[in-house]
C-alpha atoms as a PDB file:
ATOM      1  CA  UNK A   1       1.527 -13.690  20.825  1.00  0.00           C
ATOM      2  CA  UNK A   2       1.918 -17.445  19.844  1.00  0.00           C
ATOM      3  CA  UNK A   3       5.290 -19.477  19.526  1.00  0.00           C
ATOM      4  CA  UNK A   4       6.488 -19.895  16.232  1.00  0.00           C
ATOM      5  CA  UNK A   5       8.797 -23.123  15.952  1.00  0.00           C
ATOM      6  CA  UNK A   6      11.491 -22.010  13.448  1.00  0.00           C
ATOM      7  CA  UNK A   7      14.684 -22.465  14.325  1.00  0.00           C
ATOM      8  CA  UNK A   8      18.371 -20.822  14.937  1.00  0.00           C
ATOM      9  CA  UNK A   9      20.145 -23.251  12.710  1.00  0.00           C
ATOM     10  CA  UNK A  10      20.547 -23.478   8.661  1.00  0.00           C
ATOM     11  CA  UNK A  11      18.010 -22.991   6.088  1.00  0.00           C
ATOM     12  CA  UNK A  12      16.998 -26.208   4.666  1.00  0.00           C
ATOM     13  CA  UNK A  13      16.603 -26.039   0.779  1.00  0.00           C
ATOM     14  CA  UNK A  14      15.725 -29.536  -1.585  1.00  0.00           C
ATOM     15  CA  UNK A  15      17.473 -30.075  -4.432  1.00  0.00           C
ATOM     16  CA  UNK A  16      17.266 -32.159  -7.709  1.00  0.00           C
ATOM     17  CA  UNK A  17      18.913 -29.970 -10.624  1.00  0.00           C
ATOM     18  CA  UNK A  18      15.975 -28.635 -11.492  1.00  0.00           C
ATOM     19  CA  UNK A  19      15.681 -25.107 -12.901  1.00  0.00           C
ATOM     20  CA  UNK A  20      12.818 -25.064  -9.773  1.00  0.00           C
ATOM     21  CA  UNK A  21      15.241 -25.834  -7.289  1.00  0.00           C
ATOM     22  CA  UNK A  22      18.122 -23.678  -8.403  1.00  0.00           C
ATOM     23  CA  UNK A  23      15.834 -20.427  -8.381  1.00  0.00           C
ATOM     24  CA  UNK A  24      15.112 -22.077  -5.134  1.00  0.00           C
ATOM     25  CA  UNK A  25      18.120 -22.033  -3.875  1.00  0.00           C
ATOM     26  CA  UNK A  26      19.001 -18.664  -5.040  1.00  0.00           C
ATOM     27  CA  UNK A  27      16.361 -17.498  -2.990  1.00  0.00           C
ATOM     28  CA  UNK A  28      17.415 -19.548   0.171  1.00  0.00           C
ATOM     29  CA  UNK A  29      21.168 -18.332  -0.091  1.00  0.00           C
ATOM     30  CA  UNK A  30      19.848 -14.640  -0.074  1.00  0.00           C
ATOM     31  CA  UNK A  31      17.333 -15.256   3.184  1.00  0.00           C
ATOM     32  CA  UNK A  32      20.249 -17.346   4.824  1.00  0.00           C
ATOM     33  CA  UNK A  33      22.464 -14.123   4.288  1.00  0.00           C
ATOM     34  CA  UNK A  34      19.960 -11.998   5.634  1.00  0.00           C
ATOM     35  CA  UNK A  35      19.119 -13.707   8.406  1.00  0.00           C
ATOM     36  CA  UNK A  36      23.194 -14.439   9.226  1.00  0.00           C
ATOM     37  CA  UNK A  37      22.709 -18.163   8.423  1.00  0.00           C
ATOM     38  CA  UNK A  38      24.594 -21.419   6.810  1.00  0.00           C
ATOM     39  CA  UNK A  39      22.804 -23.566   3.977  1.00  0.00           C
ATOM     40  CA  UNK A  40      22.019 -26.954   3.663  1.00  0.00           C
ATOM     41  CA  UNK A  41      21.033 -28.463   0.318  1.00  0.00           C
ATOM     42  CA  UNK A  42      19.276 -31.813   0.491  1.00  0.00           C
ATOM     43  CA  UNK A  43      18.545 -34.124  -2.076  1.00  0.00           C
ATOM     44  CA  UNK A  44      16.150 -36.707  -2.057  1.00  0.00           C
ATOM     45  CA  UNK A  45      16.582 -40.101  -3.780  1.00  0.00           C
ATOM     46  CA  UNK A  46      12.991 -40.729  -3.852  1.00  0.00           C
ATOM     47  CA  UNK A  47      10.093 -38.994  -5.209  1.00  0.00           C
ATOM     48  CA  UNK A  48       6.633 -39.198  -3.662  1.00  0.00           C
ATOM     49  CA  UNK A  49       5.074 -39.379  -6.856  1.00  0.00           C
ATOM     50  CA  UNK A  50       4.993 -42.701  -9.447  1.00  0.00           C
ATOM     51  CA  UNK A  51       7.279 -42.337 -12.670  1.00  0.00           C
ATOM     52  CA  UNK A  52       5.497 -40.767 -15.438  1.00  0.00           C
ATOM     53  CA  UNK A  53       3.346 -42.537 -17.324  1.00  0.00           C
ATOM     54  CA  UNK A  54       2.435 -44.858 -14.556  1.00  0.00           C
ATOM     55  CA  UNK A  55      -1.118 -45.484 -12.741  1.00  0.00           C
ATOM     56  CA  UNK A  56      -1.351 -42.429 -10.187  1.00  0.00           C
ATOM     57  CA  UNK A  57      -3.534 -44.895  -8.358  1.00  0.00           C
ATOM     58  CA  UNK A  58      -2.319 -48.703  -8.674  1.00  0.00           C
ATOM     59  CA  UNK A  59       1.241 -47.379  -8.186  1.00  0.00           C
ATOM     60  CA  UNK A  60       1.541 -46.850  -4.568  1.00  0.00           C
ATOM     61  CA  UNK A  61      -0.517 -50.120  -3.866  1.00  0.00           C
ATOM     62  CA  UNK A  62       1.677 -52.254  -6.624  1.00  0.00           C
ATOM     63  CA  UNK A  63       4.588 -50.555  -3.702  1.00  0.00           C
ATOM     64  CA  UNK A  64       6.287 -49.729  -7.653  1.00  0.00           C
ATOM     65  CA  UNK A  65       8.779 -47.205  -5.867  1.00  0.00           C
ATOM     66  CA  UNK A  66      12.485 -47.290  -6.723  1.00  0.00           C
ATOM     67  CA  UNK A  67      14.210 -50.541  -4.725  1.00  0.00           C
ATOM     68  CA  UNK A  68      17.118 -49.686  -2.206  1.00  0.00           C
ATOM     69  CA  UNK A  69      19.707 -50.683  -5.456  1.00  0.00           C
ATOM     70  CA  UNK A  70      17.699 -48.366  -7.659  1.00  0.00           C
ATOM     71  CA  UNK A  71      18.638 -45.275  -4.723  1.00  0.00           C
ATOM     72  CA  UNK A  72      22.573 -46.396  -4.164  1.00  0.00           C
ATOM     73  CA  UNK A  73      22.557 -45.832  -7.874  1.00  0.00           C
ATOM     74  CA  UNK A  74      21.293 -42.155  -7.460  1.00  0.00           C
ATOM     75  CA  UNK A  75      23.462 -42.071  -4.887  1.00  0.00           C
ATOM     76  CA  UNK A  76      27.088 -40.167  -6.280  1.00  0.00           C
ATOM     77  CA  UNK A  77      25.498 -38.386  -8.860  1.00  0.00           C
ATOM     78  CA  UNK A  78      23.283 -36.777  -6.517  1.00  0.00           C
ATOM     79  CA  UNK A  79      26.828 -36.259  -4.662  1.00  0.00           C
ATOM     80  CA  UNK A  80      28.327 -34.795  -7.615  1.00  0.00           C
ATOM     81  CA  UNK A  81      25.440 -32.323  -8.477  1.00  0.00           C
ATOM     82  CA  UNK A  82      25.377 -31.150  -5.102  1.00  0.00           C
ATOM     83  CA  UNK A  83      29.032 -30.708  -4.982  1.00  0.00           C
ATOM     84  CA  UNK A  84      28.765 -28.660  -8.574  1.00  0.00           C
ATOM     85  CA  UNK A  85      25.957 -26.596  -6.707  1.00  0.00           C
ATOM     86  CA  UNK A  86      27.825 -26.037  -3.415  1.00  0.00           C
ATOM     87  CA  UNK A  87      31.348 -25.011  -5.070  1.00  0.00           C
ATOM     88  CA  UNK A  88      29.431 -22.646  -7.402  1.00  0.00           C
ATOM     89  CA  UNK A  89      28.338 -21.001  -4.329  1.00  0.00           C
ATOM     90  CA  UNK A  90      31.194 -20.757  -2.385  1.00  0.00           C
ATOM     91  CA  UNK A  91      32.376 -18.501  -5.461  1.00  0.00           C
ATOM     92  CA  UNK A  92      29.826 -16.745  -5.427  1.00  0.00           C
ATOM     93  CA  UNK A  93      28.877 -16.335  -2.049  1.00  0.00           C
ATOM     94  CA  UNK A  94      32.320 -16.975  -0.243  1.00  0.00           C
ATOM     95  CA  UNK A  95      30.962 -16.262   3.692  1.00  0.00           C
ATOM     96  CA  UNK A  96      28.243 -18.533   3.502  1.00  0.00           C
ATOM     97  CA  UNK A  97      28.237 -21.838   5.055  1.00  0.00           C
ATOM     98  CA  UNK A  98      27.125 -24.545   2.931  1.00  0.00           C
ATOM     99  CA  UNK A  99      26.817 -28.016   3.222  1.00  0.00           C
ATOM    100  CA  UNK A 100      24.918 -31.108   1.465  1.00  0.00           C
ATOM    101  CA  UNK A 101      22.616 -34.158   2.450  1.00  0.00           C
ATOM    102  CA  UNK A 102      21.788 -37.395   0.408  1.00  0.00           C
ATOM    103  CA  UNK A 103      19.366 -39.178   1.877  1.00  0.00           C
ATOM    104  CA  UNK A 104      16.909 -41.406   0.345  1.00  0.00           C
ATOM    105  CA  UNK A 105      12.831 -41.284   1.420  1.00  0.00           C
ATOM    106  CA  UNK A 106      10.664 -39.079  -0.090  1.00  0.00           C
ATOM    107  CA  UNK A 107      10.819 -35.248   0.037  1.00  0.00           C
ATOM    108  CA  UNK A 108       8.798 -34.827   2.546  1.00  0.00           C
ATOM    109  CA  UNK A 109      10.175 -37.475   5.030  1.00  0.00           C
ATOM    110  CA  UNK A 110      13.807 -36.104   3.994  1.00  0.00           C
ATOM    111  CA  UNK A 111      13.566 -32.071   4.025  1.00  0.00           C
ATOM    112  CA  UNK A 112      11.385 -32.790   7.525  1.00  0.00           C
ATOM    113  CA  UNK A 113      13.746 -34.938   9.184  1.00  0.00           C
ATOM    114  CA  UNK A 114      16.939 -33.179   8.155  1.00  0.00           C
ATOM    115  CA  UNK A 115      15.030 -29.480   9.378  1.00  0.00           C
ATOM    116  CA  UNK A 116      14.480 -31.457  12.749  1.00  0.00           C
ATOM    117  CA  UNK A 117      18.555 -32.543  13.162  1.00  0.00           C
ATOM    118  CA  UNK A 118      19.794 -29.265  11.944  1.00  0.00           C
ATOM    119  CA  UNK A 119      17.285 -27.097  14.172  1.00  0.00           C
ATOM    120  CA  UNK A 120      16.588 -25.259  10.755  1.00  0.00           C
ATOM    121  CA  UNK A 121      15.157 -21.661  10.578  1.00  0.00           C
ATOM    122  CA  UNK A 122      13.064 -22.277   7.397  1.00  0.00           C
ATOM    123  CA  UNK A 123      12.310 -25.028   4.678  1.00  0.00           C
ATOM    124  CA  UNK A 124      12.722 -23.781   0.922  1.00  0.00           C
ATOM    125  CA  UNK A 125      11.579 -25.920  -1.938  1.00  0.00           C
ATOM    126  CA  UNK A 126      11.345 -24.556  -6.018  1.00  0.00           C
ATOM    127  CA  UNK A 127       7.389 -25.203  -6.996  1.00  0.00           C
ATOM    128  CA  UNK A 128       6.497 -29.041  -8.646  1.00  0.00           C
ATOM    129  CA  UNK A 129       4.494 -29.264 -11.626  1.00  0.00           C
ATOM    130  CA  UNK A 130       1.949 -32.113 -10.527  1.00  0.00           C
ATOM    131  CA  UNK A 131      -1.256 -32.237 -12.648  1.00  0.00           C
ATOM    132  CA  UNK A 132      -4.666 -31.628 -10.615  1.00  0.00           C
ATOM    133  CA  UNK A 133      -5.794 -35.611 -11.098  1.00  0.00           C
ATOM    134  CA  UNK A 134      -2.620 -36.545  -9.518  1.00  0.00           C
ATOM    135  CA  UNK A 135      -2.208 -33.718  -6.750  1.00  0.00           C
ATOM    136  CA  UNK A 136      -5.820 -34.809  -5.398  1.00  0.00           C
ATOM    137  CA  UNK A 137      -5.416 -38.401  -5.310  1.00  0.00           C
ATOM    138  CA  UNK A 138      -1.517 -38.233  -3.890  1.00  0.00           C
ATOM    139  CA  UNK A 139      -1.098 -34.470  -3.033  1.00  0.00           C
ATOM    140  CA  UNK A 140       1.944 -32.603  -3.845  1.00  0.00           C
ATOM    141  CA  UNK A 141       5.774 -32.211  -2.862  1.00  0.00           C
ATOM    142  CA  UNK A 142       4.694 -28.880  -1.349  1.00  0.00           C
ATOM    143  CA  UNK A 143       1.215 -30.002   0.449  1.00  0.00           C
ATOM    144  CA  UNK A 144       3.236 -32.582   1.465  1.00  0.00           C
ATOM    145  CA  UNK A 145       6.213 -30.619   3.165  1.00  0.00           C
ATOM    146  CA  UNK A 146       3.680 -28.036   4.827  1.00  0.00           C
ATOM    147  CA  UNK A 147       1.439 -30.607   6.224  1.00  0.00           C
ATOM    148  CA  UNK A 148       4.600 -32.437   7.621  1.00  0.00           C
ATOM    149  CA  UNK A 149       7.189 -29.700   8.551  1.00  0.00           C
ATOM    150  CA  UNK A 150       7.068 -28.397  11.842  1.00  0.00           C
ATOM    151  CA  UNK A 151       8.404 -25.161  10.801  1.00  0.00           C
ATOM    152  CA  UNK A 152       8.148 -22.389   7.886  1.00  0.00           C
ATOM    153  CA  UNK A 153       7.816 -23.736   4.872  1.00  0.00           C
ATOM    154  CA  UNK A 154       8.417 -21.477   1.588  1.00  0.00           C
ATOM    155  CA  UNK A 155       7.352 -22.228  -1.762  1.00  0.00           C
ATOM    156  CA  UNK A 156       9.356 -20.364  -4.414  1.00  0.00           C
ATOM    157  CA  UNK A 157       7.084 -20.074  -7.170  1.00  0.00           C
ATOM    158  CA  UNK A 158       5.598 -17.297  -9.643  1.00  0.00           C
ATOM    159  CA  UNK A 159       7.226 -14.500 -11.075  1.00  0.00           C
ATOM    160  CA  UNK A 160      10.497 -12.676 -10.050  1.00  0.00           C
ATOM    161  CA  UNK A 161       9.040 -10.387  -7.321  1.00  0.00           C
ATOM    162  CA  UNK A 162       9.084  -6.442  -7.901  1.00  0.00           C
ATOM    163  CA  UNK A 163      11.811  -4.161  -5.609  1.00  0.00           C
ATOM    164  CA  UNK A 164      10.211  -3.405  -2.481  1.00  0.00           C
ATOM    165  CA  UNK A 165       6.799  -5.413  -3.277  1.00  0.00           C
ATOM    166  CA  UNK A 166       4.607  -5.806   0.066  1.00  0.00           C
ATOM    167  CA  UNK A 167       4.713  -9.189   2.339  1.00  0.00           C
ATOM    168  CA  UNK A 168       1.224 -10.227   1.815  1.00  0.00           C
ATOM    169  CA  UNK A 169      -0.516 -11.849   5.048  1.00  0.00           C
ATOM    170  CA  UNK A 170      -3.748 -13.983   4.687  1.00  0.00           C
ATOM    171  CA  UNK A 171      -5.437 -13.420   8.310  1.00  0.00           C
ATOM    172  CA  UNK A 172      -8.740 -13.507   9.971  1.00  0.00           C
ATOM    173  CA  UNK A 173      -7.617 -13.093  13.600  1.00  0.00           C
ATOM    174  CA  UNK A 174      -7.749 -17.125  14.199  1.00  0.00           C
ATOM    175  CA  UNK A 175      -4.950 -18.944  16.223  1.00  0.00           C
ATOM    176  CA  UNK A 176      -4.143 -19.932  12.815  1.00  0.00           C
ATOM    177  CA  UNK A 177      -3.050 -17.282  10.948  1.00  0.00           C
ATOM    178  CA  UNK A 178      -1.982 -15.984  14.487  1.00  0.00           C
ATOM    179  CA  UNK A 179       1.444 -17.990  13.775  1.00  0.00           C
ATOM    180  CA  UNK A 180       2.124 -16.944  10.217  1.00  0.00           C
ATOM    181  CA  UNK A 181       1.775 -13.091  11.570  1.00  0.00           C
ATOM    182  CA  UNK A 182       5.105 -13.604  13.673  1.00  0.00           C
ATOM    183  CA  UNK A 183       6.698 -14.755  10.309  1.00  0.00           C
ATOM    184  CA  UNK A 184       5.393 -11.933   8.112  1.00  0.00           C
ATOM    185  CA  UNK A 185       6.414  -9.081  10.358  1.00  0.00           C
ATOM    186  CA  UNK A 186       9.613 -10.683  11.209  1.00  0.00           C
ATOM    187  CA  UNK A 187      10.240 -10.723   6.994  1.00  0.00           C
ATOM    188  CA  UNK A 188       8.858  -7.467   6.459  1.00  0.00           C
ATOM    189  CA  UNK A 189      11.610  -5.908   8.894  1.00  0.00           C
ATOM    190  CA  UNK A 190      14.232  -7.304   7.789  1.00  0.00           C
ATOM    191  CA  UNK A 191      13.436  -6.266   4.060  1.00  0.00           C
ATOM    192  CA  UNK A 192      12.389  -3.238   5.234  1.00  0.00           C
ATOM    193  CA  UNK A 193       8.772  -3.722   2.919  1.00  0.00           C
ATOM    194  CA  UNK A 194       5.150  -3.215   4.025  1.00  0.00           C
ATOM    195  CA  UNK A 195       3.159  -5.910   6.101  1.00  0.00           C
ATOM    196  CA  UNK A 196      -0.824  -6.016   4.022  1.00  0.00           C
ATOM    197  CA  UNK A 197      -2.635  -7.737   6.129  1.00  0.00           C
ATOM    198  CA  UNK A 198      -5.485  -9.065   3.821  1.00  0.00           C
ATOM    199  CA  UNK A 199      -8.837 -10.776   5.478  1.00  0.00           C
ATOM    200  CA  UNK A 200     -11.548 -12.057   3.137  1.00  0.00           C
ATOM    201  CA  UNK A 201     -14.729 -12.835   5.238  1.00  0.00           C
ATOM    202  CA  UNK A 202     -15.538 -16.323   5.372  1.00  0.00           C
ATOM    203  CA  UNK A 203     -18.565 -17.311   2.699  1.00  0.00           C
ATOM    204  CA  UNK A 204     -21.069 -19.516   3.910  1.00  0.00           C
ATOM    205  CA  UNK A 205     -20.927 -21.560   0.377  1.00  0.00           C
ATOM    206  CA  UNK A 206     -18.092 -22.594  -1.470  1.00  0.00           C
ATOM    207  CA  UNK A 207     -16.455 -24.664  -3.269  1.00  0.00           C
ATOM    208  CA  UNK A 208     -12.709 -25.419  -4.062  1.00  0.00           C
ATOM    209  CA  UNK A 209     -11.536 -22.023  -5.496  1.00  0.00           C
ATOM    210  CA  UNK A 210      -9.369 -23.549  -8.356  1.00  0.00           C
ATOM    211  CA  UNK A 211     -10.073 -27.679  -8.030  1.00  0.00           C
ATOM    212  CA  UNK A 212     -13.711 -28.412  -8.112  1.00  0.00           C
ATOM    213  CA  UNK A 213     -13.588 -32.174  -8.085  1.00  0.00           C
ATOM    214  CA  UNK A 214     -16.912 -32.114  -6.650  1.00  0.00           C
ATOM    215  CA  UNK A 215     -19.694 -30.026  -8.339  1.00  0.00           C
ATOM    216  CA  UNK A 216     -21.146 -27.005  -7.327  1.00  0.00           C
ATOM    217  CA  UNK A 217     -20.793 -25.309  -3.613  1.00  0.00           C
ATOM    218  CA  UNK A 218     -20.556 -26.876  -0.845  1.00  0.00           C
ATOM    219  CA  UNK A 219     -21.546 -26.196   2.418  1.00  0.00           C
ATOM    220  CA  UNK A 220     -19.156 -24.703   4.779  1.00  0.00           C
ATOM    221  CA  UNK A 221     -20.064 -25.860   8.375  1.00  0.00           C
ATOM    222  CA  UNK A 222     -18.057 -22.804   9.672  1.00  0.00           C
ATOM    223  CA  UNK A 223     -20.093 -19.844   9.661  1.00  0.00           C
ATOM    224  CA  UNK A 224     -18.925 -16.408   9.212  1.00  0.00           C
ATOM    225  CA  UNK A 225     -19.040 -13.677  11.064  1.00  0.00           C
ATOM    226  CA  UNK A 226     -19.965 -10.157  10.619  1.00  0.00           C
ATOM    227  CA  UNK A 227     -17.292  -7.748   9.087  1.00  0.00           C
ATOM    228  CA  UNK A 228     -16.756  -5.584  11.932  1.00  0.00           C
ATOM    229  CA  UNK A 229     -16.132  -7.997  14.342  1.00  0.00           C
ATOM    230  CA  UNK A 230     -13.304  -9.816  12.223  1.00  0.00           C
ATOM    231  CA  UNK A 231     -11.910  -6.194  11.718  1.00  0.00           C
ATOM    232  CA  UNK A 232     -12.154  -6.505  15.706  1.00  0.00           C
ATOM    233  CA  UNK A 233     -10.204  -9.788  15.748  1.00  0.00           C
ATOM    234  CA  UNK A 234      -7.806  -8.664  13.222  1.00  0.00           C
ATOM    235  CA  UNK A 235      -6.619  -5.515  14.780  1.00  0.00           C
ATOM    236  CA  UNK A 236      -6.392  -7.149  18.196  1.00  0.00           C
ATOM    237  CA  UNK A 237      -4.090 -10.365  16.695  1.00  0.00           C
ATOM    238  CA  UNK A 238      -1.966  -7.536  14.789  1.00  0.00           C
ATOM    239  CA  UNK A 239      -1.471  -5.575  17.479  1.00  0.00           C
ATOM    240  CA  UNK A 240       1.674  -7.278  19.603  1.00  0.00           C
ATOM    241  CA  UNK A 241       3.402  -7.641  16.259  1.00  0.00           C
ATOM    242  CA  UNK A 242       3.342  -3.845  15.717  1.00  0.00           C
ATOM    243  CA  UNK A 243       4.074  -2.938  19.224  1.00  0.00           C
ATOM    244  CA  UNK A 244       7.175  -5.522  18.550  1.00  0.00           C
ATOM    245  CA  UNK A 245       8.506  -4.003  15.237  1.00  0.00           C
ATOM    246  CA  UNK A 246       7.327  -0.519  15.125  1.00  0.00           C
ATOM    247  CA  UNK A 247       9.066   0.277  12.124  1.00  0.00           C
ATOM    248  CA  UNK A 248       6.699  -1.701   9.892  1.00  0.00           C
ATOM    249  CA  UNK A 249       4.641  -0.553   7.989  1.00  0.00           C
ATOM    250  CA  UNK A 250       0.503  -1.816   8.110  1.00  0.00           C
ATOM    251  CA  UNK A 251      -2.016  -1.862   5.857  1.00  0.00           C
ATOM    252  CA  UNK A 252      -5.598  -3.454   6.175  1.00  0.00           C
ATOM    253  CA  UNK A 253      -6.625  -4.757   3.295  1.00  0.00           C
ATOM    254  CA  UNK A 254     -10.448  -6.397   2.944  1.00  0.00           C
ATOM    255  CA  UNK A 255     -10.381  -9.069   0.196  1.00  0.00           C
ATOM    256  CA  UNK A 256     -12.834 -10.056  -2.319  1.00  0.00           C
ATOM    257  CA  UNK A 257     -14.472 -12.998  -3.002  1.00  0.00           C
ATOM    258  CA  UNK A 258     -12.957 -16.672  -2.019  1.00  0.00           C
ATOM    259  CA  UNK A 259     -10.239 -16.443   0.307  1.00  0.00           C
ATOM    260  CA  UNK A 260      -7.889 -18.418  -1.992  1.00  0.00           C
ATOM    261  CA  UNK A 261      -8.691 -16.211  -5.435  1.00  0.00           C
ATOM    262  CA  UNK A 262      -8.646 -12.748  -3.055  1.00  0.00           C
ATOM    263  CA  UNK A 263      -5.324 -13.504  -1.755  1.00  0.00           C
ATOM    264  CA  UNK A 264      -3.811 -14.555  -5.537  1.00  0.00           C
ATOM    265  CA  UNK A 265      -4.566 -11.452  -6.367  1.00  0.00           C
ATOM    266  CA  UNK A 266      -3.366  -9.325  -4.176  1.00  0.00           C
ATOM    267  CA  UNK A 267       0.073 -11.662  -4.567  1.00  0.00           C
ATOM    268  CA  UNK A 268       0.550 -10.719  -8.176  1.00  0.00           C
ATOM    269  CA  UNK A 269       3.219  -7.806  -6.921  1.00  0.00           C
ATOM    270  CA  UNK A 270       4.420  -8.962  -3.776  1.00  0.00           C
ATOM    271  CA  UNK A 271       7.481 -10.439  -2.417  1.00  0.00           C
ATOM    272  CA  UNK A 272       6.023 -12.645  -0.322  1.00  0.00           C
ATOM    273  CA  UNK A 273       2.426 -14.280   0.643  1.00  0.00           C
ATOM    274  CA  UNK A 274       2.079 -15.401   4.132  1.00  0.00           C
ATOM    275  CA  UNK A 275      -0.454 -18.224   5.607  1.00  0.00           C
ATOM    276  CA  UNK A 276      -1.103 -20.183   8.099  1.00  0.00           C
ATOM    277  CA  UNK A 277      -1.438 -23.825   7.628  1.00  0.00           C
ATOM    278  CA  UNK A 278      -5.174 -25.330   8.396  1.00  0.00           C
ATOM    279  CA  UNK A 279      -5.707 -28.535  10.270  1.00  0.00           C
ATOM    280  CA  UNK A 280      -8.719 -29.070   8.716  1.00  0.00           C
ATOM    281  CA  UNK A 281      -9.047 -33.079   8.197  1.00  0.00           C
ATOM    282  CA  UNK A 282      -8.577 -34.903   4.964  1.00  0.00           C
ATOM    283  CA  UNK A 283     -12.543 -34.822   4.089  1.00  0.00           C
ATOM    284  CA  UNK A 284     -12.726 -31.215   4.614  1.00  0.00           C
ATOM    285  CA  UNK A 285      -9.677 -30.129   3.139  1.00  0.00           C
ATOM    286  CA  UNK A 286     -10.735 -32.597  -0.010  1.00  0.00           C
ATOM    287  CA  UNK A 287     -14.508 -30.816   0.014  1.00  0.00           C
ATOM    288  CA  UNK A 288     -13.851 -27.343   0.216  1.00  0.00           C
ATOM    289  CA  UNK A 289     -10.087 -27.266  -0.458  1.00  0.00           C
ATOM    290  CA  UNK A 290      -7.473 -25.521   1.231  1.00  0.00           C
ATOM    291  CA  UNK A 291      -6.250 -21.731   1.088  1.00  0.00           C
ATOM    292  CA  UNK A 292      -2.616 -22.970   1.961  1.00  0.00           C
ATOM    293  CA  UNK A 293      -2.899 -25.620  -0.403  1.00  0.00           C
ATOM    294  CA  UNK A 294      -4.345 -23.826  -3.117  1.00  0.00           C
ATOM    295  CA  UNK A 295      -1.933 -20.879  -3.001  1.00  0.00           C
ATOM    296  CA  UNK A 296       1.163 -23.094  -3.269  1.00  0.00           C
ATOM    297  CA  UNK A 297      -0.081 -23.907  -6.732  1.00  0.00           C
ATOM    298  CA  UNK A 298      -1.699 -20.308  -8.152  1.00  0.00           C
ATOM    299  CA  UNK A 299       0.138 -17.499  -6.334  1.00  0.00           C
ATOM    300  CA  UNK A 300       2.153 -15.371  -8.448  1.00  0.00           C
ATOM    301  CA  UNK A 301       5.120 -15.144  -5.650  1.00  0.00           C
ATOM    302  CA  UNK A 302       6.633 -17.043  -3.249  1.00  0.00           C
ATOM    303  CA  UNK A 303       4.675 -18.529  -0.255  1.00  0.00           C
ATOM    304  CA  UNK A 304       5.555 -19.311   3.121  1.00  0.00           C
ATOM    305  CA  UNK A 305       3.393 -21.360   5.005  1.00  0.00           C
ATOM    306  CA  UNK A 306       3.419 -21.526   8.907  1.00  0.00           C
ATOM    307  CA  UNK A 307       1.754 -24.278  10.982  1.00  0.00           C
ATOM    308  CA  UNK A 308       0.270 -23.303  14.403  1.00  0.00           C
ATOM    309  CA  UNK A 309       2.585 -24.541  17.110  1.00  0.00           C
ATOM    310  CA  UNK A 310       1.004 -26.150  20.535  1.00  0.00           C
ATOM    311  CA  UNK A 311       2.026 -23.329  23.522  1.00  0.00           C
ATOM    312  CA  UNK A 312       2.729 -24.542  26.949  1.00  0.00           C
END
């Protein structure tokens, strides 16, 4: 079993007002209460995308980014939205511990670096609503967390999960998905739902499942492997995690198609989707996409993404 890096202290959520962010943090304050821990809502005085309207691609070089005055100005009411926020949940949730971060940089730089001082359990962030020109040339709030974080990150996204809907792992018995196993089973018993561990043999052509910049397939260097032998790999990565939490429920499920489209489907009733994060370079990721990536922006429920943690 591989070391997951998530952390005994708060859950981390970002927060800007947004109806995003406040289902957000709804669902943060209900995992914190599960899991017996405080909240800490963090707000960001600096986006990591331009102002709209602007050049998605001149911007950043033109350094056209709010000034340091431009942030102090954000400043108190940032305070007093957070305050509003924090006092409506201490009514509402009276036990819980909550407390509040301004801090300017961008989302990524902020949510990261206050997870890292607060030795946070888990980073939750409400869904962004980029456009695809501007995601691929500068990426996304939540690319940008899960490629930075060095623990969970969850997306809350899509529709209001069902009662008792499944926790929906993405796994194909790589060190990889390895990580985001430890998550899903962990979530699964305290919810007391169903682990379905979906695998979706690899495809020797493809293209980006949702964003095909480029056109037609491309050519996967990885090849795949035969069926029975990722059952093989599958079974044996599963394995510690049900010796560990008997009580969970497993199902195998073999996806079809693209990895990305197979596992959106099978999230349309679930409470949670589960991946690990790739470390495929920017070229790569940029040809043939990214599963992580592309579920953050088309799954129908929340995702949590877990990057593989060095061991030893």
């Amino acid at each position: 079993m591989s070391a997951v890096q998530s952390g005994t202290g708060p859950v981390v959520t970002g927060f800007d007002g947004s109806p995003e962010a406040r289902r957000a943090v709804r669902w943060a304050v209900a995992e914190a209460k599960t899991r017996g821990l405080g909240l800490v809502l963090a707000y960001c005085t600096r986006d990591r995308l331009p102002p709209p309207g602007s050049d998605p691609v001149a911007t950043p070089l033109n350094e056209a980014v709010p000034q340091a005055a431009d942030e102090a100005a954000e400043v108190e009411p940032a305070r007093r939205q957070l305050a509003s926020m924090a006092e409506a949940l201490e009514r509402s949730d009276p036990g819980l511990d909550v407390r509040t971060v301004v801090r300017g940089g961008t989302p990524e730089q902020v949510l990261t670096s206050v997870a890292e001082e607060t030795d946070a359990a888990m980073i939750v962030l409400g869904e962004s609503h980029t456009g695809l020109f501007t995601r691929a040339v500068l990426g996304s709030t939540e690319s940008g967390v899960t490629k930075t974080a060095g623990r969970p990150v969850v997306v809350v996204r899509g529709e209001e999960p069902p009662p008792g809907g499944p926790v929906i792992l993405g796994t194909d018995g790589s060190e990889q998905s390895a990580q985001a196993a430890g998550f899903a089973f962990d979530f699964a018993a305290r919810h007391g739902v169903t682990v379905h561990a979906v695998h979706v043999a690899r495809m020797p052509l493809w293209g980006p499942a949702t964003e095909p910049l480029l056109g037609g397939p491309v050519l996967d260097p990885a090849p795949g492997i035969p069926q029975e032998v990722a059952d093989e790999l599958v079974a044996r990565q599963l394995k510690p995690w049900r010796e560990r939490y008997p009580d969970v429920a497993v199902e195998t499920v073999h996806g079809v198609g693209p990895a990305a489209q197979a596992l959106t489907v099978q999230s349309s009733e679930a409470a949670l989707l589960v991946l690990g994060r790739s470390d495929h370079g920017d070229l790569r990721r940029l040809l043939l996409g990214s599963v992580s990536d592309d579920a953050l922006h088309h799954a129908h429920c929340p995702v949590a993404v877990v990057r593989a943690q060095p061991v030893g």
